[in-house]
Protein backbone atom coordinates (compact mmCIF):
# COMPACT_ATOMS: atom_id res chain seq x y z
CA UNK A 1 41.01 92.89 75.51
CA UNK A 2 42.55 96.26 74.90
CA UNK A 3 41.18 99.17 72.60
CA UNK A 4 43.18 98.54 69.03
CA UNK A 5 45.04 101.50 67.02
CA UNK A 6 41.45 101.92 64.89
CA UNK A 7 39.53 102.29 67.74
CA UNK A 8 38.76 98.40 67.56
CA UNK A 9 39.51 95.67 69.49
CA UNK A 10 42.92 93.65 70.14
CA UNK A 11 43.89 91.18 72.29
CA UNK A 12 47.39 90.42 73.42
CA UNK A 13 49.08 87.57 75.20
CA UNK A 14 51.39 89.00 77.57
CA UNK A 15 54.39 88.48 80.30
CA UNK A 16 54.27 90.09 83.14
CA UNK A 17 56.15 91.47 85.82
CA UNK A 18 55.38 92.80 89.26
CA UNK A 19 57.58 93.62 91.70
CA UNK A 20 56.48 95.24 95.17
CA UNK A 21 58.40 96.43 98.23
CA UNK A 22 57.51 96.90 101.95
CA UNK A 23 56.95 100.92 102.85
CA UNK A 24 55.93 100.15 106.44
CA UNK A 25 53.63 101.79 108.37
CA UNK A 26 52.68 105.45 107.39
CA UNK A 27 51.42 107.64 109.66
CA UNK A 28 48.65 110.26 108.84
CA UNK A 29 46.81 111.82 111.44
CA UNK A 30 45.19 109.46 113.34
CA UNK A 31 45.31 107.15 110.13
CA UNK A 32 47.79 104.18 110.02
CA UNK A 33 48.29 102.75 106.66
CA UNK A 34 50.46 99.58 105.88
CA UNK A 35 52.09 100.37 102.09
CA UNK A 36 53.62 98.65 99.68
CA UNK A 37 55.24 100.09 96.49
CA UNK A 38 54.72 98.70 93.54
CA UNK A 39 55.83 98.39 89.72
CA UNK A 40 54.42 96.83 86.94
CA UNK A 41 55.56 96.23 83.59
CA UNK A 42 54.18 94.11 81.08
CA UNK A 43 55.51 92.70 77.40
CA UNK A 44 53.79 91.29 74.50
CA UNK A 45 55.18 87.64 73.94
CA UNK A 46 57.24 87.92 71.51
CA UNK A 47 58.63 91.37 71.56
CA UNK A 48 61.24 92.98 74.17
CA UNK A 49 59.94 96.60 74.79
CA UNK A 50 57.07 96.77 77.63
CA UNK A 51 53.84 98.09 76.16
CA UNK A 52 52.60 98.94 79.76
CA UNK A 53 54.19 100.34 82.99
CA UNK A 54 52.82 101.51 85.64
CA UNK A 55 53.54 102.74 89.12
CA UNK A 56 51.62 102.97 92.43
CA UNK A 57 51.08 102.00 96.01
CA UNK A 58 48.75 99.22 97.62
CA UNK A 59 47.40 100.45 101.09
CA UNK A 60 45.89 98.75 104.04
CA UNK A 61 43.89 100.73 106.86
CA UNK A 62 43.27 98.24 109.55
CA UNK A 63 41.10 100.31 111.59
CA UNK A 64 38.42 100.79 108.77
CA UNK A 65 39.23 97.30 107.07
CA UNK A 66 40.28 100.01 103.91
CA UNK A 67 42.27 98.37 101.11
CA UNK A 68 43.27 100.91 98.20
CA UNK A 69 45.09 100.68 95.37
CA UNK A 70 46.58 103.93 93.83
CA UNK A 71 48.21 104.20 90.41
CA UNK A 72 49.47 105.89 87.67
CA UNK A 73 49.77 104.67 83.81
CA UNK A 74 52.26 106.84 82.15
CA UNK A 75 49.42 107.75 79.16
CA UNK A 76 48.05 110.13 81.75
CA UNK A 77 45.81 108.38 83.94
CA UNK A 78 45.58 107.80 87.76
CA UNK A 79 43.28 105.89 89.30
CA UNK A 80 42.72 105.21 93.33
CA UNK A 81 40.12 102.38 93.89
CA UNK A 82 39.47 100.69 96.99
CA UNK A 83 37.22 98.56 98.83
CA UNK A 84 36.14 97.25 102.63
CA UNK A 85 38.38 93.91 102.84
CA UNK A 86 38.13 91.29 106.21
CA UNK A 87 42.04 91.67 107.70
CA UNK A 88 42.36 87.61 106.44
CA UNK A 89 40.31 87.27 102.83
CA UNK A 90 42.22 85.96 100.23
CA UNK A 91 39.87 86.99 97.82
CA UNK A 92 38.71 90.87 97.20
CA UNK A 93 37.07 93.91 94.99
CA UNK A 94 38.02 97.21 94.48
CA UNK A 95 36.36 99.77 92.64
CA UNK A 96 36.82 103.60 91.35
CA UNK A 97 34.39 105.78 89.53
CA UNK A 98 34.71 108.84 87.71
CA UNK A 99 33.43 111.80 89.30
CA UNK A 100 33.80 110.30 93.18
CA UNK A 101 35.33 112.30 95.32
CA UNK A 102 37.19 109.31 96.99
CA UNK A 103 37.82 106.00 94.95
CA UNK A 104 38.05 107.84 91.26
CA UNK A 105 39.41 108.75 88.10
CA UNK A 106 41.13 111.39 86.53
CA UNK A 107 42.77 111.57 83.10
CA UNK A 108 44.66 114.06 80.78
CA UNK A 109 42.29 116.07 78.41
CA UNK A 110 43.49 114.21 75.00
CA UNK A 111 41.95 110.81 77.12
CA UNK A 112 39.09 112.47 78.63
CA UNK A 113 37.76 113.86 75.13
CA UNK A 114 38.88 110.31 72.91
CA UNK A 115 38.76 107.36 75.56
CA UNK A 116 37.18 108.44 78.78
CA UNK A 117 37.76 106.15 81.37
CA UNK A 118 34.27 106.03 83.47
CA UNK A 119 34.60 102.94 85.78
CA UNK A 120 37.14 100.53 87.04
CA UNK A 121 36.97 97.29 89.73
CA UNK A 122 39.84 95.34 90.47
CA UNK A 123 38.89 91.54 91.87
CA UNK A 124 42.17 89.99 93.85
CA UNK A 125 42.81 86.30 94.90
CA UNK A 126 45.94 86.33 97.17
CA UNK A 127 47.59 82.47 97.48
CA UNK A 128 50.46 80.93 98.71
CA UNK A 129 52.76 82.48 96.33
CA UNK A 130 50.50 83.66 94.14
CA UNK A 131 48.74 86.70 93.05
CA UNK A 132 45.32 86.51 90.85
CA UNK A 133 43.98 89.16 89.36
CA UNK A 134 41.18 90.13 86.86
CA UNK A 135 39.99 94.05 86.22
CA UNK A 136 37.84 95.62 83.99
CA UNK A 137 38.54 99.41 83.04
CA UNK A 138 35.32 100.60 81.44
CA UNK A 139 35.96 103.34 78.44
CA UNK A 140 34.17 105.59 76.24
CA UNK A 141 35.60 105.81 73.20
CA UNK A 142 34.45 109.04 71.25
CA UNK A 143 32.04 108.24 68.89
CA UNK A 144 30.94 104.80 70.05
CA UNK A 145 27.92 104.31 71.49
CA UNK A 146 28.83 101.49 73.96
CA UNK A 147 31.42 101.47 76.68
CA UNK A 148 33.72 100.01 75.74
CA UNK A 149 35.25 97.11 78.62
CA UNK A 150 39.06 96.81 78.70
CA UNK A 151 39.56 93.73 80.20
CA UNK A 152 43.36 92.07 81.53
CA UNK A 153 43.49 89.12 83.66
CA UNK A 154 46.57 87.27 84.79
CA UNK A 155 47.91 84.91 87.61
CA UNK A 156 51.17 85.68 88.87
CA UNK A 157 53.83 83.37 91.07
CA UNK A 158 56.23 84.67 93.51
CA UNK A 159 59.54 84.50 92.33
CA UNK A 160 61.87 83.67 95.07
């Protein structure tokens, strides 16, 4: 469920792509983080453009048990949400909130005036093969009195 042109609400069926690569480890200090790239792109059914991309990294400290997730949609938002994750769970939340100095939020000023995104949590299911996902991005659209929940869910397979 997606905010429509009028401000409304639309929901599209979608394909969608994901495609990751292996950074290794990254050093930082006395941090180690294993990385992966990633890039997403995802297409109404039925059309051939993408009406999403996005770009970002997935981040693993071992030492803290810190998963993160940091990306950019090219509207003008980034986001970096994480959360504490057991080294072998196969199923996971991470979160970001406006205004936290760690796992936030920032927008351009066009999105942070009309559709200010306030909250965001990310819950993962990692199978053989397979990558689950469901996230809610929670919005305030200007002159609506309840946030507004933009909601995507998918289940992806590895494609070998």
């Amino acid at each position: 469920m997606a905010p429509s042109d009028d401000r409304g609400t639309e929901t599209n069926l979608f394909h969608e792509v994901i495609k990751f690569e292996g950074l290794g480890p990254v050093n930082n200090h006395e941090q180690l983080l294993y990385s992966l790239r990633y890039s997403t792109t995802a297409t109404r059914i039925g059309e051939a453009a993408p009406f999403h991309e996005e770009l970002g990294y997935w981040l693993w400290d071992f030492k803290t048990k810190q998963v993160m997730r940091c990306f950019m949609v090219p509207r003008g938002v980034t986001v970096i949400a994480g959360g504490t994750v057991e080294p072998h769970a196969t199923e996971f939340v991470l979160k970001a909130t406006l205004g936290s100095p760690t796992y936030g939020i920032c927008s351009n000023p066009f999105l942070d005036k009309e559709f200010k995104t306030t909250a965001y949590s990310l819950t993962v299911k990692v199978g053989h093969d397979t990558f689950e996902y469901d996230e809610d991005t929670v919005i305030q659209i200007k002159s609506q009195k309840d946030p507004f929940h933009h909601t995507d869910a998918n289940k992806l397979s590895r494609v070998k």
